[in-house]
Protein backbone atom coordinates (compact mmCIF):
# COMPACT_ATOMS: atom_id res chain seq x y z
CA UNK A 1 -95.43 205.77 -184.21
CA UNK A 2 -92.65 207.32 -186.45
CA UNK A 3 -89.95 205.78 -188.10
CA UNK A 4 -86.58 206.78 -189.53
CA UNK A 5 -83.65 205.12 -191.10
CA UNK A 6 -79.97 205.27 -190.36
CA UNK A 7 -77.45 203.13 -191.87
CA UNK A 8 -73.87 202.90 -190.52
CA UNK A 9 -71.13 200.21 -190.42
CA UNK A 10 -73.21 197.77 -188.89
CA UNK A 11 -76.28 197.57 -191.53
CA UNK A 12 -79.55 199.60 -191.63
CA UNK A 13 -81.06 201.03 -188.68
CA UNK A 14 -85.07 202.48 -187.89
CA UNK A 15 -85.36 204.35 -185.05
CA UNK A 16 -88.80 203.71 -184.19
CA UNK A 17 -90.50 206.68 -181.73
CA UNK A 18 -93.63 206.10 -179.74
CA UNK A 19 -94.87 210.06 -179.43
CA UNK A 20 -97.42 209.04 -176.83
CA UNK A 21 -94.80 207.88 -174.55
CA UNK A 22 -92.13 209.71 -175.70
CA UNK A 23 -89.49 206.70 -176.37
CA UNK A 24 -87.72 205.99 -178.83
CA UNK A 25 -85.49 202.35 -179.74
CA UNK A 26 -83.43 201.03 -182.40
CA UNK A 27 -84.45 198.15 -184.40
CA UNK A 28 -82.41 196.44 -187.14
CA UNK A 29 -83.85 196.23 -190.09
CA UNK A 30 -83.06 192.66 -190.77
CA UNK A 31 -85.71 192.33 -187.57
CA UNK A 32 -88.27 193.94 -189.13
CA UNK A 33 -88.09 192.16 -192.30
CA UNK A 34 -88.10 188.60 -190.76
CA UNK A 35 -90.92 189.69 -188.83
CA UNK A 36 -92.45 191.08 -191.92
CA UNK A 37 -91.59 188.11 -194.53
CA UNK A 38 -91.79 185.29 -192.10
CA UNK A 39 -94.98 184.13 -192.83
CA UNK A 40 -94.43 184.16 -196.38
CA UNK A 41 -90.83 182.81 -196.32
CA UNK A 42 -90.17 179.37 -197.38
CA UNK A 43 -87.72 177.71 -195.05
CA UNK A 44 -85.24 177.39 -196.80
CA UNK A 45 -84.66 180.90 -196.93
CA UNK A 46 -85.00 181.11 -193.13
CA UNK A 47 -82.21 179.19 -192.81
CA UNK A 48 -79.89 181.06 -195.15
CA UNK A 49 -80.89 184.08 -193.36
CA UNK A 50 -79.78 182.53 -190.30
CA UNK A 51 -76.13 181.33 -192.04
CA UNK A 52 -76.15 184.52 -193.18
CA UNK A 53 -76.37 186.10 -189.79
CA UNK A 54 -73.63 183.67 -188.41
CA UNK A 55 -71.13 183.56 -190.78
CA UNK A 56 -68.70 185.52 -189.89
CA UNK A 57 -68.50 184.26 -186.76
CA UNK A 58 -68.58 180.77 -187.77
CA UNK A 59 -65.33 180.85 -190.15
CA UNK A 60 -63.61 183.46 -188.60
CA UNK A 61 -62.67 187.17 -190.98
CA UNK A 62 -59.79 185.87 -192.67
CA UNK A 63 -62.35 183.61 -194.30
CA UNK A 64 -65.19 186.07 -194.29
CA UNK A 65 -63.34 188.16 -196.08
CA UNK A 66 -63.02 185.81 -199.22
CA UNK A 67 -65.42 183.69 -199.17
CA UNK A 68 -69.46 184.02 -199.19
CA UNK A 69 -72.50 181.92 -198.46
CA UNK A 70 -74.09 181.98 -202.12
CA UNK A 71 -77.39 179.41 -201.63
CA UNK A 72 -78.66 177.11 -199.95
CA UNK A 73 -81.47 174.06 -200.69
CA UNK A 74 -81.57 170.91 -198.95
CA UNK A 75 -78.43 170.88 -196.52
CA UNK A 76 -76.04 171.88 -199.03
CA UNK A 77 -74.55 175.81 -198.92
CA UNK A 78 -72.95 176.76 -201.95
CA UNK A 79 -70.29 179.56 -201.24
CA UNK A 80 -68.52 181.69 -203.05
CA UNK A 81 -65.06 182.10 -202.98
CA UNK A 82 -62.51 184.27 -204.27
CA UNK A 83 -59.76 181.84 -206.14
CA UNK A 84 -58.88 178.09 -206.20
CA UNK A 85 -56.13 178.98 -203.51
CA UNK A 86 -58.58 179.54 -201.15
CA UNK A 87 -60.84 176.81 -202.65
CA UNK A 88 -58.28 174.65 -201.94
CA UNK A 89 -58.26 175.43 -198.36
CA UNK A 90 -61.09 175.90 -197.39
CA UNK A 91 -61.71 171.63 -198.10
CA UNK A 92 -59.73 170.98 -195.73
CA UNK A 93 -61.76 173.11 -193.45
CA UNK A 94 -65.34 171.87 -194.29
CA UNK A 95 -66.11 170.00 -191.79
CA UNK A 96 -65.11 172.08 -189.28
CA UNK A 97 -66.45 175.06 -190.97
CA UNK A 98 -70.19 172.79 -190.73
CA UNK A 99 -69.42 172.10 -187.24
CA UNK A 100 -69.09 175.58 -186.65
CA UNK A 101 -72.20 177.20 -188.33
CA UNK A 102 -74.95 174.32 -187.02
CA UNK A 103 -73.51 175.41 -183.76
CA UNK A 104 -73.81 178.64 -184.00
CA UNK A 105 -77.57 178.33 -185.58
CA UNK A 106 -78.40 175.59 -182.50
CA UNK A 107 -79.45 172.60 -184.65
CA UNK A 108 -78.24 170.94 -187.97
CA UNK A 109 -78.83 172.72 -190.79
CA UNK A 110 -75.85 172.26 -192.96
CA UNK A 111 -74.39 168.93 -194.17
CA UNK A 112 -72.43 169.61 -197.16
CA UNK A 113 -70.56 172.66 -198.36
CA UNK A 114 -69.74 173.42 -202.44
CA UNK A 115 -67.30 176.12 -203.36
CA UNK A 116 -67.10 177.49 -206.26
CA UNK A 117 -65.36 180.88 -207.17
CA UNK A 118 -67.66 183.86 -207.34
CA UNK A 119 -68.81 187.35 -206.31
CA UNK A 120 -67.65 188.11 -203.29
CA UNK A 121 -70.09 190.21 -201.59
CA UNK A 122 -69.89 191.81 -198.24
């Protein structure tokens, strides 16, 4: 099997081709490194891989845009936000915003958030 690598909007593709059969598929590459790492992974990193993956969808863009899971050890996610303004907010929406990312992970994994203002990285 071959491999290449594409990256586009949407993250880092491989395009992995079988020559015997002639096929070819795309695989993300964030598939390919759980796969890869999983055994060695604590689980704590699991899971912010998973918030990771969510995230967006969890808070919605407005909030995606300025604000960014940071770490995460024993049910508390630190996140990085872009000013006290949206600090401010984003207290009143933390416990909706925990509602929202358990669900979307299927089980509880998050109990507390901490904001603090940060990198922002996308």
């Amino acid at each position: 099997m071959q491999t290449a690598g594409r990256a586009n909007n949407y993250g880092f593709w491989i395009i992995q081709l079988d020559k015997k059969n002639r096929k070819s598929k795309l695989i993300h590459i964030s598939d390919i490194l759980n796969s890869a790492l999983g055994k060695y992974r604590p689980a704590k990193d699991t899971h912010m891989t998973k918030i990771w993956d969510v995230w967006d969808n969890a808070v919605g863009k407005p909030i995606a845009m300025n604000a960014k899971p940071h770490s995460f050890k024993d049910g508390q996610l630190n996140v990085n936000v872009s000013s006290s303004s949206w600090i401010h907010q984003l207290k009143f929406l933390e416990k909706e915003m925990i509602l929202n990312i358990n669900k979307q992970i299927g089980q509880t994994v998050v109990k507390q958030l901490r904001f603090k203002i940060g990198k922002i990285h996308s």
